[in-house]
Protein backbone atom coordinates (compact mmCIF):
# COMPACT_ATOMS: atom_id res chain seq x y z
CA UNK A 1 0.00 0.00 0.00
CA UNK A 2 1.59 3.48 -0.59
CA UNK A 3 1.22 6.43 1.05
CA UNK A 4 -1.52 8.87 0.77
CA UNK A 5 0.79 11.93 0.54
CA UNK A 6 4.07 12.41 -0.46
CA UNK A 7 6.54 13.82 1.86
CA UNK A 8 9.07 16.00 0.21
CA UNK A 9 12.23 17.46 2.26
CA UNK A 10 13.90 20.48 -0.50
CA UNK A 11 17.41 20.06 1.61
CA UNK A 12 18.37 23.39 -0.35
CA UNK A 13 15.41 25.40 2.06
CA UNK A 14 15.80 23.10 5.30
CA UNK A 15 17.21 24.66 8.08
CA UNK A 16 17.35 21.21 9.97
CA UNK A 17 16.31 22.76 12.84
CA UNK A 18 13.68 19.89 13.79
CA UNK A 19 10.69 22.36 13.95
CA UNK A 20 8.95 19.58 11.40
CA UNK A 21 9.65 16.80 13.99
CA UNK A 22 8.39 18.82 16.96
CA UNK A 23 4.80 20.28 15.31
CA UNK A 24 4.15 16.93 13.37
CA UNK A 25 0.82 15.04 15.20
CA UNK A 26 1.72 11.49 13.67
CA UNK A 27 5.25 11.41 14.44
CA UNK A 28 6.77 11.03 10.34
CA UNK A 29 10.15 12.77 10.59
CA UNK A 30 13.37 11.35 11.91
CA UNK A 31 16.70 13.12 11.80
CA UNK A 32 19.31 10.95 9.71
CA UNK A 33 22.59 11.37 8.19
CA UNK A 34 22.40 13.66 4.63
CA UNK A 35 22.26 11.36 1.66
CA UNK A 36 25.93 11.10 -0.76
CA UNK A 37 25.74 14.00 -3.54
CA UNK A 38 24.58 17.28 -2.20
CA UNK A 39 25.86 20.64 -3.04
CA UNK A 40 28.15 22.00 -1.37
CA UNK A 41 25.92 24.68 0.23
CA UNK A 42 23.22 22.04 1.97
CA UNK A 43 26.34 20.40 3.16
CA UNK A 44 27.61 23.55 4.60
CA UNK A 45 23.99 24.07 6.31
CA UNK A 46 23.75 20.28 7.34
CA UNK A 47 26.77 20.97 8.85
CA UNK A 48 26.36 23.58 10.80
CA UNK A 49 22.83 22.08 12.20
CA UNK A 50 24.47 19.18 13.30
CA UNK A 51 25.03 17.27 10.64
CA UNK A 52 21.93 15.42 10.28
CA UNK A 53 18.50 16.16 7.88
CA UNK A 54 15.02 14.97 8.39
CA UNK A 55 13.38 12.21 6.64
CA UNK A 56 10.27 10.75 6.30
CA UNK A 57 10.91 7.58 7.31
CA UNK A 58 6.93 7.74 8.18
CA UNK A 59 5.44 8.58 5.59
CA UNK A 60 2.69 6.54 5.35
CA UNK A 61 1.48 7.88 8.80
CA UNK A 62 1.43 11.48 6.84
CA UNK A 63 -2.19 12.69 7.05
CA UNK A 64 -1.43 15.72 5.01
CA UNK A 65 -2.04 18.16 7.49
CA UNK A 66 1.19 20.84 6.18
CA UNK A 67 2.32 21.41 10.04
CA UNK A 68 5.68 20.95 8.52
CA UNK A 69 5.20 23.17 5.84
CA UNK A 70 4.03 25.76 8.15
CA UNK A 71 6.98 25.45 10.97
């Protein structure tokens, strides 16, 4: 079964600040280690944040709501 939305993370505008894990109700985000092939600005950012980027690794639990979008 696939998900009902599709979560997309633009690593280019993430701040990796977590605010998507903290206001999400249904608990999709995880912060992982940035996957191979980035430019070098997102790995500067990534970086700086700590090093690690969220992922979806929910996604099917994503009930569309945009909290992420919003924080």
């Amino acid at each position: 079964m696939s998900a009902a939305y599709s979560v997309r993370i633009d690593l280019n505008h993430c701040e990796n600040k977590q605010e998507c894990m903290e206001v999400c109700p249904t608990n999709v985000f995880d912060m992982v280690k940035p996957p191979a092939g980035l430019g070098l600005i997102s790995r500067l950012k990534i970086r700086v944040h700590g090093g690690l980027v969220a992922q979806a690794t929910r996604e099917p639990d994503c009930i569309g709501c945009m909290a992420c979008v919003s924080a």
